[in-house]
PDB file of N, CA and C in Angstrom:
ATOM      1  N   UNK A   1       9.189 -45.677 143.781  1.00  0.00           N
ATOM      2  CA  UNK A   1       9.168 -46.061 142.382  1.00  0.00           C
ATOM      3  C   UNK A   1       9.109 -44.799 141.521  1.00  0.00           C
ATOM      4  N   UNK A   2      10.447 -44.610 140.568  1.00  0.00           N
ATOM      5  CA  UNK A   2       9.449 -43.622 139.332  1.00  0.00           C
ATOM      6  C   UNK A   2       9.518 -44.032 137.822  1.00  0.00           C
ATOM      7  N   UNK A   3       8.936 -43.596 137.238  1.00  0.00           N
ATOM      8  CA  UNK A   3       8.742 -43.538 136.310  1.00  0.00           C
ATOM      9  C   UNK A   3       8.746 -42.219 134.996  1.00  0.00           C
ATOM     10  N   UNK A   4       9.344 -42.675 133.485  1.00  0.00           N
ATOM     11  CA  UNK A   4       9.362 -41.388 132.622  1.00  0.00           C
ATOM     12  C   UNK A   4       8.174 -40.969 132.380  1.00  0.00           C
ATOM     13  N   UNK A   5       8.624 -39.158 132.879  1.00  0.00           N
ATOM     14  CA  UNK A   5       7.186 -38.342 132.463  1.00  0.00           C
ATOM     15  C   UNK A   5       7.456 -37.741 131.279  1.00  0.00           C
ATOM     16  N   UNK A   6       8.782 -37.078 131.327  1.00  0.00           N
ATOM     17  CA  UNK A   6       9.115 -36.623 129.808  1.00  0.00           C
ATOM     18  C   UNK A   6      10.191 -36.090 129.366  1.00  0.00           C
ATOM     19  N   UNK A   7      10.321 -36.675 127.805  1.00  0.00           N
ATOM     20  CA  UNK A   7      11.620 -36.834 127.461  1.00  0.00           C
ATOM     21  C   UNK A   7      12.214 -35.390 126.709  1.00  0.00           C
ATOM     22  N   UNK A   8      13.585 -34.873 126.827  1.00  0.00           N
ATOM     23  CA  UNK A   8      13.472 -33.655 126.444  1.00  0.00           C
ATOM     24  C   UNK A   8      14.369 -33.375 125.438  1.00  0.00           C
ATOM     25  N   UNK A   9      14.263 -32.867 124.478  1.00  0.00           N
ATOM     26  CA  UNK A   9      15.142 -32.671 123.426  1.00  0.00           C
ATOM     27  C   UNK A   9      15.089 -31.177 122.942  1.00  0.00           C
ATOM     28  N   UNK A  10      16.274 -30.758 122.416  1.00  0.00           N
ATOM     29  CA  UNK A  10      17.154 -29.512 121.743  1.00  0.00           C
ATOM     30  C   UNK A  10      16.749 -28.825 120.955  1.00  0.00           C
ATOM     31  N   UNK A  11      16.369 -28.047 120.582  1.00  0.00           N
ATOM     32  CA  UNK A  11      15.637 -27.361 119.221  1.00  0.00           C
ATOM     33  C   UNK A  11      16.286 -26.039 119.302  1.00  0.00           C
ATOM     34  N   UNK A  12      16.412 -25.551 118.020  1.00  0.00           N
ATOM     35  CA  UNK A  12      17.024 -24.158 117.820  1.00  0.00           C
ATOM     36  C   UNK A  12      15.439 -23.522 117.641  1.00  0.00           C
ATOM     37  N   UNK A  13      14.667 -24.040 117.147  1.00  0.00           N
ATOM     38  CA  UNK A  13      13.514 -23.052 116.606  1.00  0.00           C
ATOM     39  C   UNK A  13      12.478 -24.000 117.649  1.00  0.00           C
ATOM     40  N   UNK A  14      12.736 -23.600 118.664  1.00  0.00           N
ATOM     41  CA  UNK A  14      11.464 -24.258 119.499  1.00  0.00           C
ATOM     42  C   UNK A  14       9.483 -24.425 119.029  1.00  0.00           C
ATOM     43  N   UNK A  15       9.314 -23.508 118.119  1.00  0.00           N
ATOM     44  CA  UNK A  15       8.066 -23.355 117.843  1.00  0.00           C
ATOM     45  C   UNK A  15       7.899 -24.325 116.597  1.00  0.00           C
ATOM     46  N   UNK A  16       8.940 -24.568 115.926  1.00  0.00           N
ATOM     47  CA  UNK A  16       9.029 -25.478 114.312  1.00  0.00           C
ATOM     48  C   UNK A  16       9.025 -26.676 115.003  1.00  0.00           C
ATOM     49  N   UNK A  17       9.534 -27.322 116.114  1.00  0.00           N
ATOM     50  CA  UNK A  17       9.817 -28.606 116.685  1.00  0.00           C
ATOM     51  C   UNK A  17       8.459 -28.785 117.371  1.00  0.00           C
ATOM     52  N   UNK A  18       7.763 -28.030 117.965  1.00  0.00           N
ATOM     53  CA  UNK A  18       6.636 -28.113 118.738  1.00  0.00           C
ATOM     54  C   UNK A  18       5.431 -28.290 117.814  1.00  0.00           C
ATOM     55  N   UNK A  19       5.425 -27.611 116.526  1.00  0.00           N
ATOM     56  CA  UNK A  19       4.048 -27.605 115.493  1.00  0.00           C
ATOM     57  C   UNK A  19       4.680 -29.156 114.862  1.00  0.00           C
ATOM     58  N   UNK A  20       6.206 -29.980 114.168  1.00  0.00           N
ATOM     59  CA  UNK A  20       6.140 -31.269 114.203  1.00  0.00           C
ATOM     60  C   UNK A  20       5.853 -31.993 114.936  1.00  0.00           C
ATOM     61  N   UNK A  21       6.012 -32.346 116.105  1.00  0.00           N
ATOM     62  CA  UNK A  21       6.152 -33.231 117.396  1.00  0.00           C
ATOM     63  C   UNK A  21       4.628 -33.131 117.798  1.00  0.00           C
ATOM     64  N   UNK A  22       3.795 -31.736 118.010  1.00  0.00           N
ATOM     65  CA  UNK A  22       2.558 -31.857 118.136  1.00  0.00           C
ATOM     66  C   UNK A  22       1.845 -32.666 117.094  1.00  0.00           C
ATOM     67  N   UNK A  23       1.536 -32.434 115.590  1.00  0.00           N
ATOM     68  CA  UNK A  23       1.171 -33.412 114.273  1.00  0.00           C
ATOM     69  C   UNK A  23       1.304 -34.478 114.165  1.00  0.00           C
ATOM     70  N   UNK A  24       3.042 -34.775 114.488  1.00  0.00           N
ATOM     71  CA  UNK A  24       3.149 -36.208 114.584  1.00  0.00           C
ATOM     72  C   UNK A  24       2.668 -37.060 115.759  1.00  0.00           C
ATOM     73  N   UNK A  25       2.662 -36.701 116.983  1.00  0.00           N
ATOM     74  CA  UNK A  25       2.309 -37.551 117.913  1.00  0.00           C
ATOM     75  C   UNK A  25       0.740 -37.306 118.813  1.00  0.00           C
ATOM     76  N   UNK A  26       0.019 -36.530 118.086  1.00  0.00           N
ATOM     77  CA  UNK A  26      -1.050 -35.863 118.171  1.00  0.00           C
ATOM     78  C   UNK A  26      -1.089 -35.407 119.800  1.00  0.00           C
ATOM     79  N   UNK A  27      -0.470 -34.578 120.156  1.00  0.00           N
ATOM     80  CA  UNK A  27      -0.188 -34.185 121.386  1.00  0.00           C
ATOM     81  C   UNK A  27      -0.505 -32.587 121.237  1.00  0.00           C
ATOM     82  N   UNK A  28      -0.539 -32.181 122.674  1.00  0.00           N
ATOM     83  CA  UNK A  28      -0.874 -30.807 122.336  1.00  0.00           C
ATOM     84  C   UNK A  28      -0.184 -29.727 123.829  1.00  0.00           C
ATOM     85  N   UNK A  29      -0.053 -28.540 123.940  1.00  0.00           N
ATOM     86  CA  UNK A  29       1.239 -27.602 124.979  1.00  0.00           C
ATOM     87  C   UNK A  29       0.177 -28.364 126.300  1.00  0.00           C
ATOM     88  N   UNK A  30       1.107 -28.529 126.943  1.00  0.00           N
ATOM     89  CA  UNK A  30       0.933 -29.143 128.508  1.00  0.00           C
ATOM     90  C   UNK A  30       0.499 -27.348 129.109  1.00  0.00           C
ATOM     91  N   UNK A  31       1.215 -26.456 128.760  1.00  0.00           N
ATOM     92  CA  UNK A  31       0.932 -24.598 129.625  1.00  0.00           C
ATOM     93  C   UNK A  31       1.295 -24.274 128.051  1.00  0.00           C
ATOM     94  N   UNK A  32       0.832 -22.864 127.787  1.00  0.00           N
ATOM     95  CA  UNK A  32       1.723 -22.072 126.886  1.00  0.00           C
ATOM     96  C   UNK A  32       3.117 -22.430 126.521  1.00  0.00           C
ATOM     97  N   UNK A  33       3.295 -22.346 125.502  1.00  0.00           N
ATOM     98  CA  UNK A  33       4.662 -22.103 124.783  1.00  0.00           C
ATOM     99  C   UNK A  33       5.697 -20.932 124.728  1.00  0.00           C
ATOM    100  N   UNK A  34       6.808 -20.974 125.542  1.00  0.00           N
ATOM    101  CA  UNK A  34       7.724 -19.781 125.096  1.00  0.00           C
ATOM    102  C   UNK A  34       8.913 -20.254 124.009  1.00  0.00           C
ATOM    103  N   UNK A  35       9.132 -19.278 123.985  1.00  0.00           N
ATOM    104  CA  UNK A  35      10.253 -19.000 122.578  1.00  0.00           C
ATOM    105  C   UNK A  35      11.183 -19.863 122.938  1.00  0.00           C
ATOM    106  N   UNK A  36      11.501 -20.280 124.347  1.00  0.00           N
ATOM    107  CA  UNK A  36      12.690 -21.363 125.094  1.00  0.00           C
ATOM    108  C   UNK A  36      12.218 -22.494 125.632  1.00  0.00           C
ATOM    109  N   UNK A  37      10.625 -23.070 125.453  1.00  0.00           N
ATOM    110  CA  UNK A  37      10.250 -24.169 126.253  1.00  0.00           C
ATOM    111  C   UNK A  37       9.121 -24.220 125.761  1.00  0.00           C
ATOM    112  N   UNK A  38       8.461 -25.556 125.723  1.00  0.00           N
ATOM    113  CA  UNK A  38       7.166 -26.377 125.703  1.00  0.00           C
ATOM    114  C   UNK A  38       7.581 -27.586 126.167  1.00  0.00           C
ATOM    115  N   UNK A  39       5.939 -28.350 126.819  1.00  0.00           N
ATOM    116  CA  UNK A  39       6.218 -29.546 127.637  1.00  0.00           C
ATOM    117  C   UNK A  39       4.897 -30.171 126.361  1.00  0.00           C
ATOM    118  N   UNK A  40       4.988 -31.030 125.217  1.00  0.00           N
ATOM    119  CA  UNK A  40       3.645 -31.684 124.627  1.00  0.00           C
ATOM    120  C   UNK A  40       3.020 -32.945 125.923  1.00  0.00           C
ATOM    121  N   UNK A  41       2.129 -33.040 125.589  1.00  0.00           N
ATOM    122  CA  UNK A  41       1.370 -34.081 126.299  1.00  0.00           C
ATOM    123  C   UNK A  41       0.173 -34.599 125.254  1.00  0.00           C
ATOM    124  N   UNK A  42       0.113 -35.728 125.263  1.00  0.00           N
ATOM    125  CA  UNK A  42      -0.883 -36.795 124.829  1.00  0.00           C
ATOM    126  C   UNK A  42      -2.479 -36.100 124.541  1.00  0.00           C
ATOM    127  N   UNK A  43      -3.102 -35.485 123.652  1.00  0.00           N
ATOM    128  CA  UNK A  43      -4.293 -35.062 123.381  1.00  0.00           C
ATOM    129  C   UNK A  43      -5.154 -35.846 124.762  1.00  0.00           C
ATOM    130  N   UNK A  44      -5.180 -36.942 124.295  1.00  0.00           N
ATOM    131  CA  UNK A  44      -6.248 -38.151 124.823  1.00  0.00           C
ATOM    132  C   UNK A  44      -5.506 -39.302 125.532  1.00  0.00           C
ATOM    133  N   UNK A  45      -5.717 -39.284 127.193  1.00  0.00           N
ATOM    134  CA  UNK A  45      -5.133 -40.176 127.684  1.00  0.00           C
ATOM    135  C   UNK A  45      -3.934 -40.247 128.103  1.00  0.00           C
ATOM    136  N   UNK A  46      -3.200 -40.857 128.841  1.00  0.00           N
ATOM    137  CA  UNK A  46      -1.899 -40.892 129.569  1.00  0.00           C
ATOM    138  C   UNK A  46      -1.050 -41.210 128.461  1.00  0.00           C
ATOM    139  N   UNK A  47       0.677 -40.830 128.896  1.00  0.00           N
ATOM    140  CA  UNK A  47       1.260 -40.858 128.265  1.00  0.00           C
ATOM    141  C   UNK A  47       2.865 -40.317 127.901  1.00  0.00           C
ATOM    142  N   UNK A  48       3.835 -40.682 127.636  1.00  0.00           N
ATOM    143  CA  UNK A  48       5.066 -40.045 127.927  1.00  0.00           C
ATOM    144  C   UNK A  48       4.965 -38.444 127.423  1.00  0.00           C
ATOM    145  N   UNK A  49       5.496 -37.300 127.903  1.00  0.00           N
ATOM    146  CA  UNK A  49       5.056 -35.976 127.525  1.00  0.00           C
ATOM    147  C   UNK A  49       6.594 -35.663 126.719  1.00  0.00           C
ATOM    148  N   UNK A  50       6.571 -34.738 125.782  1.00  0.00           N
ATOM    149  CA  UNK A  50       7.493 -34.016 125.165  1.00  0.00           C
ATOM    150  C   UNK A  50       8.148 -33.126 125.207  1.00  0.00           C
ATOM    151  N   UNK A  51       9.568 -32.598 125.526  1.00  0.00           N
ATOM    152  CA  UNK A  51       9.622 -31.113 125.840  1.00  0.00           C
ATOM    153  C   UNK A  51      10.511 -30.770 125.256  1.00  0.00           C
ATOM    154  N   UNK A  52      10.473 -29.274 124.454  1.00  0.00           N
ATOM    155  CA  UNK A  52      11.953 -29.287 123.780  1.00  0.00           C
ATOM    156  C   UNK A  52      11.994 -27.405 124.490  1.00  0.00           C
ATOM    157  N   UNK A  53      13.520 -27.799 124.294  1.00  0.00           N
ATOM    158  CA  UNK A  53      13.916 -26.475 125.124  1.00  0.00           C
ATOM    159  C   UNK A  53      15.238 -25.881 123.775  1.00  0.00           C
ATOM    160  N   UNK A  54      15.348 -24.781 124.046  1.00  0.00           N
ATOM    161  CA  UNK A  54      16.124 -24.069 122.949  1.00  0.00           C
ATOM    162  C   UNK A  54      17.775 -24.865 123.363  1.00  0.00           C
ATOM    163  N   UNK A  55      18.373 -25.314 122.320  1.00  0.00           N
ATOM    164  CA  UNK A  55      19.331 -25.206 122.471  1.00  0.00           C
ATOM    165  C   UNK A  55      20.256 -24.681 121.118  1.00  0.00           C
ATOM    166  N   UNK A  56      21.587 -24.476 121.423  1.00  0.00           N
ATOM    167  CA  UNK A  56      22.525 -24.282 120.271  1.00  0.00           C
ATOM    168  C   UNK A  56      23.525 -25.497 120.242  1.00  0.00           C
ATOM    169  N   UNK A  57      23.514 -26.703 120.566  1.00  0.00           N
ATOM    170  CA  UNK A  57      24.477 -27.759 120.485  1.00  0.00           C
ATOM    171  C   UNK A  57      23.740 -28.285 119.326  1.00  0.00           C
ATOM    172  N   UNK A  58      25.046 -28.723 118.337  1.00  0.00           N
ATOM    173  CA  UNK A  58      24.895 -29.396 117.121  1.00  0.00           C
ATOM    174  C   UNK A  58      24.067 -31.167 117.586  1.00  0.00           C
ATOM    175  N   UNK A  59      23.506 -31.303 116.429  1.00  0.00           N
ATOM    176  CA  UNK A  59      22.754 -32.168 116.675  1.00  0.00           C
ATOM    177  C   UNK A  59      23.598 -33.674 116.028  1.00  0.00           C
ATOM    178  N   UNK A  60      23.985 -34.750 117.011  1.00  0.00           N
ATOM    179  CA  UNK A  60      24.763 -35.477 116.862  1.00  0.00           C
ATOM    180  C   UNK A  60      24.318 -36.978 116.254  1.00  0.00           C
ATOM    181  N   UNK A  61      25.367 -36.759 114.948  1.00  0.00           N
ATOM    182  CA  UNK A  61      24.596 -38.017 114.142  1.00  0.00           C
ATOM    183  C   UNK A  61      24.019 -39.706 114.573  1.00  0.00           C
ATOM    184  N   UNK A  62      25.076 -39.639 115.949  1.00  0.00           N
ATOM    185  CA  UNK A  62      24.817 -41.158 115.881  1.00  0.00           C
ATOM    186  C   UNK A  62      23.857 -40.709 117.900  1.00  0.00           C
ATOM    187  N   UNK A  63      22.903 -40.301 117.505  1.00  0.00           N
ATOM    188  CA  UNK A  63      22.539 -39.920 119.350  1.00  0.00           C
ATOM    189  C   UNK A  63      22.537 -41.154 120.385  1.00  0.00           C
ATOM    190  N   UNK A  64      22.759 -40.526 121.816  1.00  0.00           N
ATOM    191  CA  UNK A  64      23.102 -41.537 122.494  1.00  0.00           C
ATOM    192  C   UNK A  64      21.420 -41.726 123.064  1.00  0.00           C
ATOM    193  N   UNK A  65      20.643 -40.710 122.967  1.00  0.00           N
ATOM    194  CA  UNK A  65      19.353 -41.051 123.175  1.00  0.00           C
ATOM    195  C   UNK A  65      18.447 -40.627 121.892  1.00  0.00           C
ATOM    196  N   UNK A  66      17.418 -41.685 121.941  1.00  0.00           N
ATOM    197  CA  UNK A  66      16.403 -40.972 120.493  1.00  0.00           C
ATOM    198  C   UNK A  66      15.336 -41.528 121.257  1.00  0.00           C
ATOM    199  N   UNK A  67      14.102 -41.394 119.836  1.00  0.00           N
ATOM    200  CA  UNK A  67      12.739 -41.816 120.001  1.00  0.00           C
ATOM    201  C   UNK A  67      12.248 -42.823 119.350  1.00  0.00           C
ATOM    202  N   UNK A  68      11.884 -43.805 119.976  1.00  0.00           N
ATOM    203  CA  UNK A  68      11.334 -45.240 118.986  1.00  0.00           C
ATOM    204  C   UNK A  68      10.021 -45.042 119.046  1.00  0.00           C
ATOM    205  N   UNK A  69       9.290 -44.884 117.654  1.00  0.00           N
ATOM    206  CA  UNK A  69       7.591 -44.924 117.328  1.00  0.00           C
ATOM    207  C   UNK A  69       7.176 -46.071 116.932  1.00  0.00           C
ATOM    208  N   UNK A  70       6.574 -46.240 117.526  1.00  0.00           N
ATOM    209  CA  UNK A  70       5.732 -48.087 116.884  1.00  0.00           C
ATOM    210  C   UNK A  70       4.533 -47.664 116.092  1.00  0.00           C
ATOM    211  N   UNK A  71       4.424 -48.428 114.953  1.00  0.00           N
ATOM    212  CA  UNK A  71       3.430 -48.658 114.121  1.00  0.00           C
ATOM    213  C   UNK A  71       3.659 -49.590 113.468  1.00  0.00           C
ATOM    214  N   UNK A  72       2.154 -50.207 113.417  1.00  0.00           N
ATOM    215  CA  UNK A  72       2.061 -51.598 112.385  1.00  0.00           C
ATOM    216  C   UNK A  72       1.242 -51.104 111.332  1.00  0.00           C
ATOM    217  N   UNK A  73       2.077 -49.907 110.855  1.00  0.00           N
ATOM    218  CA  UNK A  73       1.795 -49.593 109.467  1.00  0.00           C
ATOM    219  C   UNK A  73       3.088 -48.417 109.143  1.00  0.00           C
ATOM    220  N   UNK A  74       3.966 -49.246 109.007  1.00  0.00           N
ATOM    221  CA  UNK A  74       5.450 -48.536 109.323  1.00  0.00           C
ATOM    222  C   UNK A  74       5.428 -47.392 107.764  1.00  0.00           C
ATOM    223  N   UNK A  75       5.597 -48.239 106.684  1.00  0.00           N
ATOM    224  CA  UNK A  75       5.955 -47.187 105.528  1.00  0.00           C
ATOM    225  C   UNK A  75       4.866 -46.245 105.317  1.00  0.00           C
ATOM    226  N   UNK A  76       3.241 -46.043 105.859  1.00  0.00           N
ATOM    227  CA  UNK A  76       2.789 -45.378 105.668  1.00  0.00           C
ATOM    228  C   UNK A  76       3.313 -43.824 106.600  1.00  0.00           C
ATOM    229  N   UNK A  77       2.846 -44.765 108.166  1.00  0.00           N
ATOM    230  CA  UNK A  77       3.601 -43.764 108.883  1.00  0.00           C
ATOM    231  C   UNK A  77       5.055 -42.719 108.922  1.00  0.00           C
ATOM    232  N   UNK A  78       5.890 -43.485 107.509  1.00  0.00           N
ATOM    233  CA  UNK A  78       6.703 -42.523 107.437  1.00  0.00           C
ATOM    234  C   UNK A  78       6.499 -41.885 106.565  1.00  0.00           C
ATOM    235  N   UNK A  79       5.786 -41.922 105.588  1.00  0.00           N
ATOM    236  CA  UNK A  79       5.261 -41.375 103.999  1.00  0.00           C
ATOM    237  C   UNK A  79       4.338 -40.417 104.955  1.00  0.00           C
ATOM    238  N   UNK A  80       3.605 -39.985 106.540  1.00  0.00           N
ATOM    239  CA  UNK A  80       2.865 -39.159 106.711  1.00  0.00           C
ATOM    240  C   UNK A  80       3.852 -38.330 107.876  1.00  0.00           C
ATOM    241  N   UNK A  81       5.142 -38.725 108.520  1.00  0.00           N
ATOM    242  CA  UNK A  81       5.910 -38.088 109.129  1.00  0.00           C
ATOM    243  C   UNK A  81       7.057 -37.355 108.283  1.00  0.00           C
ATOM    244  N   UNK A  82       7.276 -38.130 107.155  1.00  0.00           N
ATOM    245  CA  UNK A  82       7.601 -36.784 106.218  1.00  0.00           C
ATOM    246  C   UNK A  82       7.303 -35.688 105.571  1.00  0.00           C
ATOM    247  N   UNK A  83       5.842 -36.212 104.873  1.00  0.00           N
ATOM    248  CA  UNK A  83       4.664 -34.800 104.774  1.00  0.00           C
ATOM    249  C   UNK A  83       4.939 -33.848 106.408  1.00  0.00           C
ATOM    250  N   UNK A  84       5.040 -33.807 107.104  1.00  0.00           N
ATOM    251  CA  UNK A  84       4.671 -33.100 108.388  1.00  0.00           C
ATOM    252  C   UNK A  84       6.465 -32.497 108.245  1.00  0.00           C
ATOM    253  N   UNK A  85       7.350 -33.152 107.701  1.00  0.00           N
ATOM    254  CA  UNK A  85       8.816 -32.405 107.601  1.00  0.00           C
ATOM    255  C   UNK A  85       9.603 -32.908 107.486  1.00  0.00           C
ATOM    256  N   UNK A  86       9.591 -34.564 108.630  1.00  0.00           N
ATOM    257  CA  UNK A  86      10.850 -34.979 108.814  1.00  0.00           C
ATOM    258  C   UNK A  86      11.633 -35.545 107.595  1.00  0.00           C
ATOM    259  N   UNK A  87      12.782 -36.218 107.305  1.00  0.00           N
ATOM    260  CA  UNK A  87      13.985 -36.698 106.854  1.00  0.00           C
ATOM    261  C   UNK A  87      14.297 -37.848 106.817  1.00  0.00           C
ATOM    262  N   UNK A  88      14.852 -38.670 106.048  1.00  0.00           N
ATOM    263  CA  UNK A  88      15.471 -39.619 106.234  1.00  0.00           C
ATOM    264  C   UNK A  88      16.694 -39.685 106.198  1.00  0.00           C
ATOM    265  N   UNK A  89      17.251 -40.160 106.993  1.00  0.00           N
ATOM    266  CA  UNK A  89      18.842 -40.403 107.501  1.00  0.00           C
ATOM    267  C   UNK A  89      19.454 -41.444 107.022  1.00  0.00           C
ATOM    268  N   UNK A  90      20.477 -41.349 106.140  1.00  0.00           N
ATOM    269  CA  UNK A  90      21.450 -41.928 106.247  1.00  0.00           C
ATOM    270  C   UNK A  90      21.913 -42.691 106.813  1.00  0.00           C
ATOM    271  N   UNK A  91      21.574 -43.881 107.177  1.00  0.00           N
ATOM    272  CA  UNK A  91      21.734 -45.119 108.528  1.00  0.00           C
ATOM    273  C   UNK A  91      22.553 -45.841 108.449  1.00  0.00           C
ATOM    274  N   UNK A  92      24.054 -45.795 108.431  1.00  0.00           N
ATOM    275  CA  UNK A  92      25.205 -47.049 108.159  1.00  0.00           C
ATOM    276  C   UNK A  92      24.832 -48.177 108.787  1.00  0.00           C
ATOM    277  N   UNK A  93      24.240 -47.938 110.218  1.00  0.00           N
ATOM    278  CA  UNK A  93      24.265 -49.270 110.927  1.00  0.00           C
ATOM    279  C   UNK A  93      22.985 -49.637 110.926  1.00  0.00           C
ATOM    280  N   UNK A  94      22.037 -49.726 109.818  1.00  0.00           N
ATOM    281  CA  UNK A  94      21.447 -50.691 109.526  1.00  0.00           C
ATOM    282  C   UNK A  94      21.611 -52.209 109.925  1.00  0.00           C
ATOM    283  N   UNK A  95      20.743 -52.963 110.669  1.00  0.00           N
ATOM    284  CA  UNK A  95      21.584 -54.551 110.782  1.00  0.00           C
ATOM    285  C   UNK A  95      20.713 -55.085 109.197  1.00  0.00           C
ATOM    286  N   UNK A  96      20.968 -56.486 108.904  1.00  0.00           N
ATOM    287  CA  UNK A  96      20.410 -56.910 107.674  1.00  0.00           C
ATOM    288  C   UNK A  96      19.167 -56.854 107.196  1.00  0.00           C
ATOM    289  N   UNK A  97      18.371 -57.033 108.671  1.00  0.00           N
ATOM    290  CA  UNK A  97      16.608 -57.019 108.221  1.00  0.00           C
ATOM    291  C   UNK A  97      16.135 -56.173 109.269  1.00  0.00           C
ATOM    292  N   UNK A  98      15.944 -54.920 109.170  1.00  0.00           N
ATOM    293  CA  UNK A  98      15.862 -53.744 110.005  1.00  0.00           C
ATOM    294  C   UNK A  98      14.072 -53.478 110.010  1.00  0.00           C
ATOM    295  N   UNK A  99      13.787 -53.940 111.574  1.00  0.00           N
ATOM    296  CA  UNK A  99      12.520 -53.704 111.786  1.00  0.00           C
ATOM    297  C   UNK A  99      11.982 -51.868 112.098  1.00  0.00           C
ATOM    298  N   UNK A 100      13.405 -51.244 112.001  1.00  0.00           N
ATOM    299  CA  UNK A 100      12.874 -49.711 111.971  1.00  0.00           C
ATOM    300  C   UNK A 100      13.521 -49.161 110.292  1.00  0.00           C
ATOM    301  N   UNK A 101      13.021 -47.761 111.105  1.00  0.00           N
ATOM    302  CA  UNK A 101      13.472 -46.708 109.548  1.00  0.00           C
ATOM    303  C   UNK A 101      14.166 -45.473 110.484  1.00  0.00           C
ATOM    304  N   UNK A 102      15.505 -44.896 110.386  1.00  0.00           N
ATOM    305  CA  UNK A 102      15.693 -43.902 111.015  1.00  0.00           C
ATOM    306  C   UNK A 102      15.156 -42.745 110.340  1.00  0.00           C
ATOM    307  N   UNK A 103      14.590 -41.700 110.772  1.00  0.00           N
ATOM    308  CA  UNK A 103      14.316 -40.437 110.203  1.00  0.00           C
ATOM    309  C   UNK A 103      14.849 -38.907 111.268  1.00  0.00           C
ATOM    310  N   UNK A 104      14.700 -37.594 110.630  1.00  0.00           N
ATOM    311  CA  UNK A 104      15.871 -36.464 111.605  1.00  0.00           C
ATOM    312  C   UNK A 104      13.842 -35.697 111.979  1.00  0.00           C
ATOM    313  N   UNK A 105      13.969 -35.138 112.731  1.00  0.00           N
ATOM    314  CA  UNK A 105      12.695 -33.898 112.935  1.00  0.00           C
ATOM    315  C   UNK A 105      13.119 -32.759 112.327  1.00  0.00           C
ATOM    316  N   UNK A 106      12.400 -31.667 111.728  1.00  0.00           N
ATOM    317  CA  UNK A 106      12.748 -30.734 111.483  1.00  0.00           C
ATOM    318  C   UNK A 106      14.143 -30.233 111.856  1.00  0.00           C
ATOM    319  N   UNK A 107      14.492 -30.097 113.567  1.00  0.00           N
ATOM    320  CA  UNK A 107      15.361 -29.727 113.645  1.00  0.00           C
ATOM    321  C   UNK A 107      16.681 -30.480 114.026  1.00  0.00           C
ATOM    322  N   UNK A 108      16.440 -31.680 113.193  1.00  0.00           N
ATOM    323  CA  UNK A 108      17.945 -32.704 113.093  1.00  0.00           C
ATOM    324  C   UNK A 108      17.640 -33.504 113.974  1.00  0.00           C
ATOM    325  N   UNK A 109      16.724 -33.998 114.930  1.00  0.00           N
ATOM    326  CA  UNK A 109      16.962 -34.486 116.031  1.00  0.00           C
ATOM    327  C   UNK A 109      16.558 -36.342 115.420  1.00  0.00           C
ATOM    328  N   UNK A 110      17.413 -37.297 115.610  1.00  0.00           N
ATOM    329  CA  UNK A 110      17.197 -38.715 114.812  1.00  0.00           C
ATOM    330  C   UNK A 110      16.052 -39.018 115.857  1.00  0.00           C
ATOM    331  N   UNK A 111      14.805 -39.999 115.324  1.00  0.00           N
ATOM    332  CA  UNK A 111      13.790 -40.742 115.659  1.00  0.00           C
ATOM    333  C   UNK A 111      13.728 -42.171 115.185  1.00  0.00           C
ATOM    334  N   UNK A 112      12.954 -43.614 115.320  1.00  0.00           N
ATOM    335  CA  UNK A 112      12.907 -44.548 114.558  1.00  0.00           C
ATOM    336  C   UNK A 112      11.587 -44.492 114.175  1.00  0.00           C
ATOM    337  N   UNK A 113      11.287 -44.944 113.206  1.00  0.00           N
ATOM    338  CA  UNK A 113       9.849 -45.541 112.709  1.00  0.00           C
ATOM    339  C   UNK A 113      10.302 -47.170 113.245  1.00  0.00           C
ATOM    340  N   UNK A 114       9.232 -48.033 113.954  1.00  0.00           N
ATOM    341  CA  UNK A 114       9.805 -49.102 114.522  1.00  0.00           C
ATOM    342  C   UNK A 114       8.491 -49.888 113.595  1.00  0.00           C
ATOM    343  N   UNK A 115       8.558 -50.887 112.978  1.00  0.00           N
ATOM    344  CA  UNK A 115       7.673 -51.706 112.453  1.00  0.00           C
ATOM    345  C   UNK A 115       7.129 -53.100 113.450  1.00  0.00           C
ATOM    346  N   UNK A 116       6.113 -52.928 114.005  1.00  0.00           N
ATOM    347  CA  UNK A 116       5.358 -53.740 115.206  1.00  0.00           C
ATOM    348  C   UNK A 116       5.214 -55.271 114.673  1.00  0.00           C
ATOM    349  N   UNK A 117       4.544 -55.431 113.139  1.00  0.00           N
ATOM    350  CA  UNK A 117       4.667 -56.191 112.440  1.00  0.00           C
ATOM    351  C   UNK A 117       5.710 -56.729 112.166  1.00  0.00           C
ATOM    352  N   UNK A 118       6.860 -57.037 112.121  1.00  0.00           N
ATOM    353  CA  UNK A 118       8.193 -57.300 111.848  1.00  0.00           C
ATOM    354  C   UNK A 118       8.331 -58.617 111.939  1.00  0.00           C
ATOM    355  N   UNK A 119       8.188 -59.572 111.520  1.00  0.00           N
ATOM    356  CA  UNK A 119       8.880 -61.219 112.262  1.00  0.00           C
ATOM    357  C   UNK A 119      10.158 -61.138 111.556  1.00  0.00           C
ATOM    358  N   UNK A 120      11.765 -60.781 112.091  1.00  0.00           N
ATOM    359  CA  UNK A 120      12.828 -61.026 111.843  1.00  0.00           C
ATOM    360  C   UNK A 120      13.056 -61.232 112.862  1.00  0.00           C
TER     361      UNK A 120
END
């Protein structure tokens, strides 16, 4: 059997993606940080870990993988993931009653705000 330990995404400025991603998901460096790698992990308790590694590939608008955040306190949580940097995106494919919010990380990378509360 396995299971995800951790998901890894692209950053040009590895240290700007690591001080968001740490804030927002209150996680903190699994080892030291280099200029080309960090692994985040969960402050408190188990949990999927984070890793972003340097890359130079453009960051692609419609990604074939992202990150879904749950909160049942969706518009706050994005009113406090934008203080911390992120963006809101431009979302064509919105469906009519959209239980998320897309937003970019510092370094472009798309995420959802997913609303837990939602009955649509």
């Amino acid at each position: 059997m396995v299971h995800i330990g951790t998901v890894v995404m692209g950053a040009t400025d590895v240290s700007r993606a690591a001080a968001f991603w740490k804030a927002a998901l209150t996680y903190t460096e699994r080892e030291p940080a280099t200029d080309d790698w960090v692994v985040l992990v969960p402050v408190e308790g188990p949990g999927v870990g984070v890793a972003l590694g340097r890359s130079t590939s453009p960051v692609q608008e419609v990604p074939r993988v992202h990150l879904d955040l749950y909160s049942d306190e969706q518009e706050a949580e994005v009113e406090r993931l934008m203080g911390l940097g992120a963006e809101r995106v431009a979302w064509e494919l919105y469906p009519p009653d959209p239980d998320f919010v897309v937003l970019a990380d510092p370094e472009g990378n798309r995420f959802c705000v997913i609303d837990t509360t939602h009955a649509g």
